[in-house]
PDB file of N, CA and C in Angstrom:
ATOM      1  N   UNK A   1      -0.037  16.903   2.712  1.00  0.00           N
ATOM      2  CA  UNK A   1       0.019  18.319   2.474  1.00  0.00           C
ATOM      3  C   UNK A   1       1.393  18.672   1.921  1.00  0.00           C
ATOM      4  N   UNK A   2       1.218  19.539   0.822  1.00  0.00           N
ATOM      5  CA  UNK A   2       2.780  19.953   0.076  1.00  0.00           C
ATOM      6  C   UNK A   2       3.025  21.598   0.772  1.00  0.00           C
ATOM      7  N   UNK A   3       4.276  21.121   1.138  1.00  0.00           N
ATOM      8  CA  UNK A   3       4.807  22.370   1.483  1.00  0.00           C
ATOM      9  C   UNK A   3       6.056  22.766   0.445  1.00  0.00           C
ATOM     10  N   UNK A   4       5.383  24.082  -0.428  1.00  0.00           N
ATOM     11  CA  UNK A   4       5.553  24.218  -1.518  1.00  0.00           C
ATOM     12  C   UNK A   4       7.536  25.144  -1.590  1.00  0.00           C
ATOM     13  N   UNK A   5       7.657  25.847   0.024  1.00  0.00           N
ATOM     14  CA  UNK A   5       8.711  26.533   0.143  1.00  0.00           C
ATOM     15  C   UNK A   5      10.059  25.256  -0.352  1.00  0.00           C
ATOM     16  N   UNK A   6      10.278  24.371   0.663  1.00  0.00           N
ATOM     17  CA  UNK A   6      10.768  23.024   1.074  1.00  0.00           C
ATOM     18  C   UNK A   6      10.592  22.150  -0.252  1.00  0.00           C
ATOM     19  N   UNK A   7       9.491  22.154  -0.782  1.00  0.00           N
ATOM     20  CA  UNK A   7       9.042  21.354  -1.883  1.00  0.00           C
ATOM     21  C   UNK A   7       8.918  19.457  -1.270  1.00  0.00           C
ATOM     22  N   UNK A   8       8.478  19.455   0.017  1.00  0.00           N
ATOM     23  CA  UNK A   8       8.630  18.133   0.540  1.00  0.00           C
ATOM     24  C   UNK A   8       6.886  17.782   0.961  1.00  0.00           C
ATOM     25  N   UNK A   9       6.693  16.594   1.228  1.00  0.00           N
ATOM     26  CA  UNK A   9       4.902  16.687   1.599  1.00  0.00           C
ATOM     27  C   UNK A   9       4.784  15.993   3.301  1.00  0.00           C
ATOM     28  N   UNK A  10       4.309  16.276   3.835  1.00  0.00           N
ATOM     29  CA  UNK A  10       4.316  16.273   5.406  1.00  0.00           C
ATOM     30  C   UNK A  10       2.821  15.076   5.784  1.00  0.00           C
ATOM     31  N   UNK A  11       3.103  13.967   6.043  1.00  0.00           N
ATOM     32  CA  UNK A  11       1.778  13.139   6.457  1.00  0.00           C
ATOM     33  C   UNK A  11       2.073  12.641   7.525  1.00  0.00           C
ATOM     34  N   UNK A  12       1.053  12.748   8.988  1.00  0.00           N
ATOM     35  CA  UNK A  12       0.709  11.967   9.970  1.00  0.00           C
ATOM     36  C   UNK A  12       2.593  12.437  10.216  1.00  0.00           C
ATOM     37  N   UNK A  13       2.611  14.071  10.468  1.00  0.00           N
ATOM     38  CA  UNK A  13       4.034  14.225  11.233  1.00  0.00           C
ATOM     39  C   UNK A  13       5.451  13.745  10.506  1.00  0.00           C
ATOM     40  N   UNK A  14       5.069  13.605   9.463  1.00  0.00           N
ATOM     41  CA  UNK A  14       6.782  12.732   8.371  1.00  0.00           C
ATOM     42  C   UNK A  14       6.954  13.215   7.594  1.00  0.00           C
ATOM     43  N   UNK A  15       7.855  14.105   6.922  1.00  0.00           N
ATOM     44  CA  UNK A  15       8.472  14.905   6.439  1.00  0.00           C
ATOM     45  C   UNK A  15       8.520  13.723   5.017  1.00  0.00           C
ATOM     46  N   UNK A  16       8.394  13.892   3.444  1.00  0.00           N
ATOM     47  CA  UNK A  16       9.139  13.251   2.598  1.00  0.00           C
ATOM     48  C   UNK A  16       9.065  14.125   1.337  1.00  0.00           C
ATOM     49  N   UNK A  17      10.022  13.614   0.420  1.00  0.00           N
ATOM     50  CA  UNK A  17      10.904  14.453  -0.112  1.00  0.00           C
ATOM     51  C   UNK A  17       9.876  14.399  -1.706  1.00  0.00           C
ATOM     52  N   UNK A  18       8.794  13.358  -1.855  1.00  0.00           N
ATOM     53  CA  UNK A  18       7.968  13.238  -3.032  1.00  0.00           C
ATOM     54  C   UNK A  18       6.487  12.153  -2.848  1.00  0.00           C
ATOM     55  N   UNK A  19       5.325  12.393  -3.611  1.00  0.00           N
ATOM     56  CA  UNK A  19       4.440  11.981  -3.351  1.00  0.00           C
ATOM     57  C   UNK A  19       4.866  10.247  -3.288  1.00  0.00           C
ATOM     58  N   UNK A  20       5.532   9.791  -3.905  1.00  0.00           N
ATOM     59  CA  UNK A  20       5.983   8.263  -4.466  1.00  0.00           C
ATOM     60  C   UNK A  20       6.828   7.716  -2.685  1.00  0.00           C
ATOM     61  N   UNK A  21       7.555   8.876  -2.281  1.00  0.00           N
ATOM     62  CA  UNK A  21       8.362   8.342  -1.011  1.00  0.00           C
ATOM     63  C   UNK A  21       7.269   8.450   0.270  1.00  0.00           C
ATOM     64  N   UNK A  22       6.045   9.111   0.101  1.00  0.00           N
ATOM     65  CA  UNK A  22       5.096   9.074   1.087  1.00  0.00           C
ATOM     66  C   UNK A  22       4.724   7.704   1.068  1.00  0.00           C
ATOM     67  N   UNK A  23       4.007   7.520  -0.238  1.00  0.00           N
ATOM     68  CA  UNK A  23       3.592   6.738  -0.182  1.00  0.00           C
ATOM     69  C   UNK A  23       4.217   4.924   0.341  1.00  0.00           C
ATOM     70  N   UNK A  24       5.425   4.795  -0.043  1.00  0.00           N
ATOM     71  CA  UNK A  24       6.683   3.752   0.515  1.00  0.00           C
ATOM     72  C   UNK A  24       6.836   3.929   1.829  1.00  0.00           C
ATOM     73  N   UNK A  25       6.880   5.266   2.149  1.00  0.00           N
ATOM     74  CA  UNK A  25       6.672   5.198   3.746  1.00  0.00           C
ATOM     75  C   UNK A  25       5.744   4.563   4.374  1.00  0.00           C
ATOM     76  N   UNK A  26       4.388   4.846   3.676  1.00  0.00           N
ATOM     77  CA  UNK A  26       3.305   3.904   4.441  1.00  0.00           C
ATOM     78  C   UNK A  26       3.115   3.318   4.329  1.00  0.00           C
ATOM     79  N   UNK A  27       3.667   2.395   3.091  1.00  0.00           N
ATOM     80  CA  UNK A  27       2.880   1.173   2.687  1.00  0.00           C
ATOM     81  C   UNK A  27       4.011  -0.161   2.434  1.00  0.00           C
ATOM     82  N   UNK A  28       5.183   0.243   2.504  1.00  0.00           N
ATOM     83  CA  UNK A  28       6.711  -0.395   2.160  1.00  0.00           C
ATOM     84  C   UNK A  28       7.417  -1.052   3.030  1.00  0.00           C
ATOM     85  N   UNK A  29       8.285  -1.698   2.901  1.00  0.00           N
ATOM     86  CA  UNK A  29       8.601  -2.842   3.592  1.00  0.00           C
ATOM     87  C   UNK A  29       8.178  -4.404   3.306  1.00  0.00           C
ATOM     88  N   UNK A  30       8.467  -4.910   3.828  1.00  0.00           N
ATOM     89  CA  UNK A  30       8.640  -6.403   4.020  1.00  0.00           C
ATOM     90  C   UNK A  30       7.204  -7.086   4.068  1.00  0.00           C
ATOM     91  N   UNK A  31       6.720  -6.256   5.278  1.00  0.00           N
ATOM     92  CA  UNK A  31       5.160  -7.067   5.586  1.00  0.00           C
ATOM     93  C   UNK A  31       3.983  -6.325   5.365  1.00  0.00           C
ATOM     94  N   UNK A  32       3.767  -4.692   5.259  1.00  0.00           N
ATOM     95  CA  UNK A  32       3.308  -3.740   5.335  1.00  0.00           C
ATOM     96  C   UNK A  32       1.885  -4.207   3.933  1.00  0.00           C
ATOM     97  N   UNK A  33       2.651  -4.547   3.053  1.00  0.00           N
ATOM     98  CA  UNK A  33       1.532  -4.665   2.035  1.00  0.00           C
ATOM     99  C   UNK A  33       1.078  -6.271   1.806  1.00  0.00           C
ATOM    100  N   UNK A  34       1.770  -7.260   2.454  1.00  0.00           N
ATOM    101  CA  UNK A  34       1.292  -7.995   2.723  1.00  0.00           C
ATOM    102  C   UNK A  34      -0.012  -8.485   3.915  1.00  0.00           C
ATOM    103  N   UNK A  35       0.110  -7.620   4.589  1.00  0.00           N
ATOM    104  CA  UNK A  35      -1.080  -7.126   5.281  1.00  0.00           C
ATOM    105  C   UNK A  35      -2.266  -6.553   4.413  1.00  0.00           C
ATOM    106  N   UNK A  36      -1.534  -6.100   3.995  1.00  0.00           N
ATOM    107  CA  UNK A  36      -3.248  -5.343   3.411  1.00  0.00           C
ATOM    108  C   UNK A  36      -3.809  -6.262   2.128  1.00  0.00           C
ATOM    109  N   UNK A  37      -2.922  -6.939   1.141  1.00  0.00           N
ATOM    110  CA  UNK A  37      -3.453  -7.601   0.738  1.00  0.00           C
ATOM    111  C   UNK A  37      -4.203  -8.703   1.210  1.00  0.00           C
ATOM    112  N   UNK A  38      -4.217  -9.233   2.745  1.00  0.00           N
ATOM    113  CA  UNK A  38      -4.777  -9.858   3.302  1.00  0.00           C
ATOM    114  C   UNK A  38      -6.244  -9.649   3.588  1.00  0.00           C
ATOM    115  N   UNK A  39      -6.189  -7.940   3.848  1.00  0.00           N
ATOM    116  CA  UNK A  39      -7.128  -7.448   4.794  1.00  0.00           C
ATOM    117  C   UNK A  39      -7.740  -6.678   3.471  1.00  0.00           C
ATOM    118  N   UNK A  40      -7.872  -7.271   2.226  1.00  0.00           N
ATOM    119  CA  UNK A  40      -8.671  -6.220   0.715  1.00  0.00           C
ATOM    120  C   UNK A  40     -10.557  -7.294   0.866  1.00  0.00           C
ATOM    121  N   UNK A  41     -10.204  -8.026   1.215  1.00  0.00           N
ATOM    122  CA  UNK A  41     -11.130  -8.823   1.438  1.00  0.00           C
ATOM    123  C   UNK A  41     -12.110  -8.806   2.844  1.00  0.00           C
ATOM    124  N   UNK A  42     -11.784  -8.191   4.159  1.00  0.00           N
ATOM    125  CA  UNK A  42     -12.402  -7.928   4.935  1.00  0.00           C
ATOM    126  C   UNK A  42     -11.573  -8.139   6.251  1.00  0.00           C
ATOM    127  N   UNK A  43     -12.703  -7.912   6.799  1.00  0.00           N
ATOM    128  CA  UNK A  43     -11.786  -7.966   8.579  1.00  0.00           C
ATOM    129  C   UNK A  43     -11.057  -9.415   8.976  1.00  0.00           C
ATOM    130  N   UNK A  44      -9.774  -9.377   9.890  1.00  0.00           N
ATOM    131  CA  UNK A  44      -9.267 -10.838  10.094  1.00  0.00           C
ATOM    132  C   UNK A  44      -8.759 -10.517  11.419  1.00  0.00           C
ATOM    133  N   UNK A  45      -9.035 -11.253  11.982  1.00  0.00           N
ATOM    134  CA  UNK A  45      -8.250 -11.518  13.130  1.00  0.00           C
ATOM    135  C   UNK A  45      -6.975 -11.764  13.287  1.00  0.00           C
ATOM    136  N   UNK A  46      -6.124 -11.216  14.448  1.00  0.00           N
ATOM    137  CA  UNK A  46      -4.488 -11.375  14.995  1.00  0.00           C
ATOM    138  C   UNK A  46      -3.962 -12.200  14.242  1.00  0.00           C
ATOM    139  N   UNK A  47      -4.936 -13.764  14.885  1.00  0.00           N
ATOM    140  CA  UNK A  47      -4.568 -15.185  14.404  1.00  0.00           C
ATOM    141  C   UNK A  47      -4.725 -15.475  13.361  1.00  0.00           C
ATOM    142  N   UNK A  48      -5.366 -15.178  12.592  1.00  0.00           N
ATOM    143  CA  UNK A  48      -6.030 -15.497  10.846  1.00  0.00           C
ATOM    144  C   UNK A  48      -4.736 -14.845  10.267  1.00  0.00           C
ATOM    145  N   UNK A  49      -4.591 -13.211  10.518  1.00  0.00           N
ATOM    146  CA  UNK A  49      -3.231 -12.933   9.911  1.00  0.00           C
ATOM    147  C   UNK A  49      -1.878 -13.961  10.189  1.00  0.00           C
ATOM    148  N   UNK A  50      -1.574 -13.941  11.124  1.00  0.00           N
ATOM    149  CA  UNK A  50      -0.635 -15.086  11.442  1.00  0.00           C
ATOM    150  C   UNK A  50      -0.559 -16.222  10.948  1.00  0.00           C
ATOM    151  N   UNK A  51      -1.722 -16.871  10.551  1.00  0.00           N
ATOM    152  CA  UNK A  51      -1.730 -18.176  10.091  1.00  0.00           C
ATOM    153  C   UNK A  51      -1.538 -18.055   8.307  1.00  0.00           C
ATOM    154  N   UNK A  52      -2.472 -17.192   8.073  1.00  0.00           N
ATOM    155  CA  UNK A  52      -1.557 -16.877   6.548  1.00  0.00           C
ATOM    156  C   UNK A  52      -0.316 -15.583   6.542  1.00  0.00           C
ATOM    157  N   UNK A  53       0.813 -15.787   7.483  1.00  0.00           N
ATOM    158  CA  UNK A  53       1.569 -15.267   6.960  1.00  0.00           C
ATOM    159  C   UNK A  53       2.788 -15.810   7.880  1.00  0.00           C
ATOM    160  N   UNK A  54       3.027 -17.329   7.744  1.00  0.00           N
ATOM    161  CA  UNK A  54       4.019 -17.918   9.182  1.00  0.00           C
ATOM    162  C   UNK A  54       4.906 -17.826   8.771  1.00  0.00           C
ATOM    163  N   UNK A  55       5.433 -17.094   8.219  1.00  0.00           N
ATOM    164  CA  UNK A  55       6.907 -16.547   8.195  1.00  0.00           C
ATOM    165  C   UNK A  55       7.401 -15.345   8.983  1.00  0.00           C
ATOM    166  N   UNK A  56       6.559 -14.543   9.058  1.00  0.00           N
ATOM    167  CA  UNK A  56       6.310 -13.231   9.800  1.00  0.00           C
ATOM    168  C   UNK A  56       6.643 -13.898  11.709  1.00  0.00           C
ATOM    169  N   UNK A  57       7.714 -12.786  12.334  1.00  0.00           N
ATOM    170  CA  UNK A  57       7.416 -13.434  13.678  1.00  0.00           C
ATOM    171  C   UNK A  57       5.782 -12.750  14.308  1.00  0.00           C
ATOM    172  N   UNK A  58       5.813 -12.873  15.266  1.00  0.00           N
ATOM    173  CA  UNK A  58       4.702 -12.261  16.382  1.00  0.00           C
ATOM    174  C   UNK A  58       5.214 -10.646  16.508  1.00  0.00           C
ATOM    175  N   UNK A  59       6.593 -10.585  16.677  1.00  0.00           N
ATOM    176  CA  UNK A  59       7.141  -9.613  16.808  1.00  0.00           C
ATOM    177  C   UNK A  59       6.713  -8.049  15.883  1.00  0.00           C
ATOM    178  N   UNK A  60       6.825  -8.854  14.812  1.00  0.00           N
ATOM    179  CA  UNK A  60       7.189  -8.438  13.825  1.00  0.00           C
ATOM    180  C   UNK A  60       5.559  -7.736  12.806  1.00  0.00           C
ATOM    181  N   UNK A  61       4.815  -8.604  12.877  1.00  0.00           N
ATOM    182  CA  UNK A  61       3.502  -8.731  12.679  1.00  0.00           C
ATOM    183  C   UNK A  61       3.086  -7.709  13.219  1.00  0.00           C
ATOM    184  N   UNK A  62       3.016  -7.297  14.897  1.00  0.00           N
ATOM    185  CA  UNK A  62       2.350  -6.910  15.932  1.00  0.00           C
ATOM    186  C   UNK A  62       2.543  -4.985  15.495  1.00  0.00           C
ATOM    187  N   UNK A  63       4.415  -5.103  15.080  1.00  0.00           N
ATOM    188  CA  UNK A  63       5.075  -3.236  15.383  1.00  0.00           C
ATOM    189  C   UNK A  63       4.172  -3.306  13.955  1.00  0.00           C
ATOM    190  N   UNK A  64       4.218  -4.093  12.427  1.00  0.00           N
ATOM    191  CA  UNK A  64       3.265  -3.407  11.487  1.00  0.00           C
ATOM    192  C   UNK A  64       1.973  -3.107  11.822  1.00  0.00           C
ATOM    193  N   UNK A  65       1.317  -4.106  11.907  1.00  0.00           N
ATOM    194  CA  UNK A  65       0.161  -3.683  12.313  1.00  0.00           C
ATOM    195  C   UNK A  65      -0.246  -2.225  13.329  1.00  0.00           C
ATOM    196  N   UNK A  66       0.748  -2.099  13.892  1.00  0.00           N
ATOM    197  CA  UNK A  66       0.558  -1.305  14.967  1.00  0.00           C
ATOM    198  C   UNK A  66       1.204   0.528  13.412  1.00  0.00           C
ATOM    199  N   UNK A  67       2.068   0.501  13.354  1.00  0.00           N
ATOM    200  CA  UNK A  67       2.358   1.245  12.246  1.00  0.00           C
ATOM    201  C   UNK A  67       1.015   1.690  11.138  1.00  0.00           C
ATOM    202  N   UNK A  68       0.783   0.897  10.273  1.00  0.00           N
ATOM    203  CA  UNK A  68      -0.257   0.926   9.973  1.00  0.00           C
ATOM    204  C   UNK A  68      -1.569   1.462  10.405  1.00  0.00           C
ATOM    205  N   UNK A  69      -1.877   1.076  11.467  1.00  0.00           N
ATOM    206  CA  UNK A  69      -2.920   1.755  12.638  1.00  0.00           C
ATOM    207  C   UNK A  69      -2.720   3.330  12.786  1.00  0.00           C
ATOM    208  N   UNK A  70      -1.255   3.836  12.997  1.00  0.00           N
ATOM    209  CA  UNK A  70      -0.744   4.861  13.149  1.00  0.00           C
ATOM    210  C   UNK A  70      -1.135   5.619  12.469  1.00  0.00           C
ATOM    211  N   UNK A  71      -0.963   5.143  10.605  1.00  0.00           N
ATOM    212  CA  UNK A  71      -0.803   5.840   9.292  1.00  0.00           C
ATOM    213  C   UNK A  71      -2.467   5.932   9.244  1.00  0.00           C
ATOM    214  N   UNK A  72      -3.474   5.327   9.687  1.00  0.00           N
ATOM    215  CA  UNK A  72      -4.705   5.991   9.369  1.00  0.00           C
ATOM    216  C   UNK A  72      -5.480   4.926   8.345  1.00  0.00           C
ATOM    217  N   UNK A  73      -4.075   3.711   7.945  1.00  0.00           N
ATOM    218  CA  UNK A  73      -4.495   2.609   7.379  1.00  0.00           C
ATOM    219  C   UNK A  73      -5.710   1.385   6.969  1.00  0.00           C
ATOM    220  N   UNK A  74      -5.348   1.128   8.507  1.00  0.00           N
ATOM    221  CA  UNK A  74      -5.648  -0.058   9.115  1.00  0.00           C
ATOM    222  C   UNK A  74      -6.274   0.220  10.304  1.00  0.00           C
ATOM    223  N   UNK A  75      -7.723  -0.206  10.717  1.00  0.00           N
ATOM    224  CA  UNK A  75      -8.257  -0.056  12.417  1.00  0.00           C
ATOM    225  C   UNK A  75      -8.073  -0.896  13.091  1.00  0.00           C
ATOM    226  N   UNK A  76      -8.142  -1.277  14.239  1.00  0.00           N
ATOM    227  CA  UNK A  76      -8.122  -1.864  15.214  1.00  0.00           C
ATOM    228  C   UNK A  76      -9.045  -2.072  16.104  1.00  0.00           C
ATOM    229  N   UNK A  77      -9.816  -2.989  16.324  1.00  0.00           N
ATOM    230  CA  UNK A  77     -10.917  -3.424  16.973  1.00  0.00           C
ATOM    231  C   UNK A  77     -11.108  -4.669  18.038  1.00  0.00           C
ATOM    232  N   UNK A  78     -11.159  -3.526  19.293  1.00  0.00           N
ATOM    233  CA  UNK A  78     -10.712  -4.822  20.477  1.00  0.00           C
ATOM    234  C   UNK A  78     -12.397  -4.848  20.970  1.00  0.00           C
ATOM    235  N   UNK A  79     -12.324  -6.206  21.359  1.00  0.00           N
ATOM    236  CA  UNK A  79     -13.862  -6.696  21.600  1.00  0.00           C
ATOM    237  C   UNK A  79     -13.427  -7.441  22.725  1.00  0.00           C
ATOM    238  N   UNK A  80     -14.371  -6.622  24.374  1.00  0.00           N
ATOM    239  CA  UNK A  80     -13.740  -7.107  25.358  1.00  0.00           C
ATOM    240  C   UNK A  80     -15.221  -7.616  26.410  1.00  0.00           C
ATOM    241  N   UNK A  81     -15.974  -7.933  25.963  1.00  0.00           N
ATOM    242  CA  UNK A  81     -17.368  -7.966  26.377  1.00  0.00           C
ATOM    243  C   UNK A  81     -17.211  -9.423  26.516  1.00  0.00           C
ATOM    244  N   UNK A  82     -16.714 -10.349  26.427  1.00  0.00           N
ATOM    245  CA  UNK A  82     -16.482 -11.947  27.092  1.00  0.00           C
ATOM    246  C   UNK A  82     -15.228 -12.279  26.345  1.00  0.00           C
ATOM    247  N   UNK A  83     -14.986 -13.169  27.779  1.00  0.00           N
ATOM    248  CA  UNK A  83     -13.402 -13.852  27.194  1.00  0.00           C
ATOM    249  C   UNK A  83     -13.359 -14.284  26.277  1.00  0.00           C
ATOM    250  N   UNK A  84     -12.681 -15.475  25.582  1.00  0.00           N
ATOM    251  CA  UNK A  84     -11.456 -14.662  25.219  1.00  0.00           C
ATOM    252  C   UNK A  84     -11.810 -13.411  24.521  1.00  0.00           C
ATOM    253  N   UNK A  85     -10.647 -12.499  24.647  1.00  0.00           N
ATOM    254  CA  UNK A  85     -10.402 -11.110  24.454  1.00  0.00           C
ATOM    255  C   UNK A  85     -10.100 -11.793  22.692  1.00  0.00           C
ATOM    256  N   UNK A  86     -10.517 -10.376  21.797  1.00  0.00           N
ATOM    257  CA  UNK A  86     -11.184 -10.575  20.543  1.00  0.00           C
ATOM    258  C   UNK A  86     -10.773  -9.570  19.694  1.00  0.00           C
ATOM    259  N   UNK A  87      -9.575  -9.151  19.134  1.00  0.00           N
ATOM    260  CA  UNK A  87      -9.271  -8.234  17.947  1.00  0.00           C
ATOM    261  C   UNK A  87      -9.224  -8.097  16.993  1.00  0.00           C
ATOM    262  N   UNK A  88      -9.751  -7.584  16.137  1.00  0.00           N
ATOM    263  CA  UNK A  88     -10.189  -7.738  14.507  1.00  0.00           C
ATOM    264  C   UNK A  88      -9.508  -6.199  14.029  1.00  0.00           C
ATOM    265  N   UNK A  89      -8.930  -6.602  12.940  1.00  0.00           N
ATOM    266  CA  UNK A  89      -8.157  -5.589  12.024  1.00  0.00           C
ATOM    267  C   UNK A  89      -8.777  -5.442  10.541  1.00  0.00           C
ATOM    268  N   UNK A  90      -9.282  -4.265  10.145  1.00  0.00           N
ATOM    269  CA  UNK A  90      -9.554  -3.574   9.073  1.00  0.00           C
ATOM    270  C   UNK A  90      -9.019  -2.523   8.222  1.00  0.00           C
ATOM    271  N   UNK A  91      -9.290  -2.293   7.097  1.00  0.00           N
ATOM    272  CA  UNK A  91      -8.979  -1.442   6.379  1.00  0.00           C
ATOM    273  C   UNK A  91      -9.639  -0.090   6.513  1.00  0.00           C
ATOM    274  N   UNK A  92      -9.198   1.070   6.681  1.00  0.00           N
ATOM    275  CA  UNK A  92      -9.770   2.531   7.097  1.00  0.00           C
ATOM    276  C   UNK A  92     -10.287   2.748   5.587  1.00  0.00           C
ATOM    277  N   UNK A  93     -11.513   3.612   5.555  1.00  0.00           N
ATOM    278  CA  UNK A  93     -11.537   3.937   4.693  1.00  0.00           C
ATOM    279  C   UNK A  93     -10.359   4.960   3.315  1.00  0.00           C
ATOM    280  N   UNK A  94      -9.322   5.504   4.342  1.00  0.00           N
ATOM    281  CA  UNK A  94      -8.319   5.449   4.049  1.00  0.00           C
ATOM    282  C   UNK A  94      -6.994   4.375   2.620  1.00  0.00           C
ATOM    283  N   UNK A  95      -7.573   3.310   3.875  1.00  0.00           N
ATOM    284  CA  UNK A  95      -6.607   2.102   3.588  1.00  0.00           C
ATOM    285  C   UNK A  95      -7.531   1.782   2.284  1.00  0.00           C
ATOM    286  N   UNK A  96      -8.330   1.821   2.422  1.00  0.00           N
ATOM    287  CA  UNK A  96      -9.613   1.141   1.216  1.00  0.00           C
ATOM    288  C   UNK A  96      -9.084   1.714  -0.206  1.00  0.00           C
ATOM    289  N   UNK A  97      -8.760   2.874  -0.143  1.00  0.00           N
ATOM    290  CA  UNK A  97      -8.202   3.897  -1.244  1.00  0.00           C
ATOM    291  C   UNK A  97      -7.003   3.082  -1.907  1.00  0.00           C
ATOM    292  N   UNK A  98      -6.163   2.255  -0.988  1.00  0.00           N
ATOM    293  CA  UNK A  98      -5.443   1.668  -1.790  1.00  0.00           C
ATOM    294  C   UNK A  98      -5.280   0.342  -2.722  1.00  0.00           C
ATOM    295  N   UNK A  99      -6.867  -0.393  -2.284  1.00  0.00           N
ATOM    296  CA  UNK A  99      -7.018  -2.000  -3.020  1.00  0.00           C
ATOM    297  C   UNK A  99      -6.661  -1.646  -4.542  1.00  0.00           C
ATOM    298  N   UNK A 100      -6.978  -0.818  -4.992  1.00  0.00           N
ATOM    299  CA  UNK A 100      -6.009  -0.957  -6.228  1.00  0.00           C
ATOM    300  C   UNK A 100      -4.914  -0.747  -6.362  1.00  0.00           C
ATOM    301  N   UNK A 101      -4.455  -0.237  -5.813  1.00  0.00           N
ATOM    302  CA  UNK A 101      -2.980  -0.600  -6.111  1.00  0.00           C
ATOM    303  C   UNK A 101      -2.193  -2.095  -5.165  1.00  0.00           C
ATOM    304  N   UNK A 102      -2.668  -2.371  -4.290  1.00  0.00           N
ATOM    305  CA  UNK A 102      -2.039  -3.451  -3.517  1.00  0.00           C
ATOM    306  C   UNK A 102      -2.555  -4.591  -4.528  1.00  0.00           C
ATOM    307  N   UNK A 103      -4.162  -4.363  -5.520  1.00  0.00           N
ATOM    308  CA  UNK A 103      -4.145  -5.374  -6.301  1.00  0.00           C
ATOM    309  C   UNK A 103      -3.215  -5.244  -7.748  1.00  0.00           C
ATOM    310  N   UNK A 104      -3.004  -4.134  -8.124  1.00  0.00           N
ATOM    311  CA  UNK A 104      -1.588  -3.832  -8.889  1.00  0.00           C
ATOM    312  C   UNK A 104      -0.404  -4.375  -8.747  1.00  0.00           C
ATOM    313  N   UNK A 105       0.027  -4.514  -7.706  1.00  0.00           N
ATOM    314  CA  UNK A 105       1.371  -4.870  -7.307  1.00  0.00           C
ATOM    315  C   UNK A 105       1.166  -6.540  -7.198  1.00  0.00           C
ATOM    316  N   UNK A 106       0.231  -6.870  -6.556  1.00  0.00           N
ATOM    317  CA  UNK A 106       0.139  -8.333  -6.683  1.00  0.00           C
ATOM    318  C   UNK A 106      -0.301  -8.967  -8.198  1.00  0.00           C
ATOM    319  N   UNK A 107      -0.571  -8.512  -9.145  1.00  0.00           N
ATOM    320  CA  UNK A 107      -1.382  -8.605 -10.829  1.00  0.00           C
ATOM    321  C   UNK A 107       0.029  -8.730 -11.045  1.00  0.00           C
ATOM    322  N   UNK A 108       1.594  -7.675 -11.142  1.00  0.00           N
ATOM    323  CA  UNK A 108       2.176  -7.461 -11.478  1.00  0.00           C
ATOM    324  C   UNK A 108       3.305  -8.855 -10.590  1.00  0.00           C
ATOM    325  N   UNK A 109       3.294  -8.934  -9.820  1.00  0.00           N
ATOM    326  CA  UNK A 109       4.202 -10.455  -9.239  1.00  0.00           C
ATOM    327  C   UNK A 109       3.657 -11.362  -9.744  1.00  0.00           C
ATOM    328  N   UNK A 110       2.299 -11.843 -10.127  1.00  0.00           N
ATOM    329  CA  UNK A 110       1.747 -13.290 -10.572  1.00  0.00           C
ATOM    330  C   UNK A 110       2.494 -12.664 -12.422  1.00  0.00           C
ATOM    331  N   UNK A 111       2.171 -11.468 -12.779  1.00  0.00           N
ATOM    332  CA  UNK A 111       3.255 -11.590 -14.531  1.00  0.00           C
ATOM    333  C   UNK A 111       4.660 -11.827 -14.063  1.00  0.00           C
ATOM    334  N   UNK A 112       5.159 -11.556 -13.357  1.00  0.00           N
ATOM    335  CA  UNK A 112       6.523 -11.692 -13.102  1.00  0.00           C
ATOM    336  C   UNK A 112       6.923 -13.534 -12.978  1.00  0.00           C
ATOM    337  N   UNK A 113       6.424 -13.830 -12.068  1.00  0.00           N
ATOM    338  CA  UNK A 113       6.421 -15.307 -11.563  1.00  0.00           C
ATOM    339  C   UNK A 113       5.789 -16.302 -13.057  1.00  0.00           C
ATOM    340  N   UNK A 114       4.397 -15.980 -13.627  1.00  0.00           N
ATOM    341  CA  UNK A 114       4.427 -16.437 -14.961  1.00  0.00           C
ATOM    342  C   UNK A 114       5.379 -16.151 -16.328  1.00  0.00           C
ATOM    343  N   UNK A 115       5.961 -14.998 -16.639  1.00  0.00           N
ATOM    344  CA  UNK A 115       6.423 -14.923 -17.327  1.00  0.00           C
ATOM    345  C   UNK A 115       8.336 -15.662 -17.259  1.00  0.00           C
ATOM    346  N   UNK A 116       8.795 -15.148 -15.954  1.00  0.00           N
ATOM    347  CA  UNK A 116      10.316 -15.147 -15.798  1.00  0.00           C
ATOM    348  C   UNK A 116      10.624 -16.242 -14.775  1.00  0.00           C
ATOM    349  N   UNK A 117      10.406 -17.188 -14.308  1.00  0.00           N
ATOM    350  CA  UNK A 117      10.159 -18.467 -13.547  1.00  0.00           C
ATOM    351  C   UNK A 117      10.424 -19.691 -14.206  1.00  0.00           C
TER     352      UNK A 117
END
């Protein structure tokens, strides 16, 4: 929502100063879109993320994901009906809005890496 006095846009309680810095807010950083390019393809589990992304700590993995969840992103789906305990992470229909561009940004690193490498 633009608040036109201020001239700033207000999402999920966060004040930013242009549609471009909303969007970096939610989707920016380190691991943030590496997640989702994970998750353009369908639901994955804790461990599935982890295993394609072992550079990432546990730590670290856990506050994005959890962020993400926040932003309206990404769902969270705990399945507690027999052991082991069972969480699967998706894209909100929300989050869905963005496979093109997370496939943009990745189109645009494979020209980068082919061309300047």
């Amino acid at each position: 929502m633009k608040d036109t006095l201020q001239n700033t846009y207000t999402y999920n309680g966060k004040a930013y100063p242009c549609c471009a810095s909303l969007t970096m807010g939610v989707i920016g950083g380190k691991w943030k879109t590496v997640i989702l390019y994970h998750l353009i393809n369908g639901k994955l589990r804790y461990n599935e993320l982890r295993k394609l992304m072992p550079t990432v700590t546990e730590r670290t993995l856990s506050l994005q994901l959890k962020k993400l969840e926040d932003d309206h992103i990404i769902e969270r789906k705990v399945f507690t009906k027999k052991p082991p305990l069972k969480v699967e992470y998706k894209l909100t229909d929300l989050g869905e809005t963005l496979i093109p561009l997370i496939e943009s940004i990745a189109k645009w690193g494979d020209f980068v890496v082919q061309k300047y490498s």
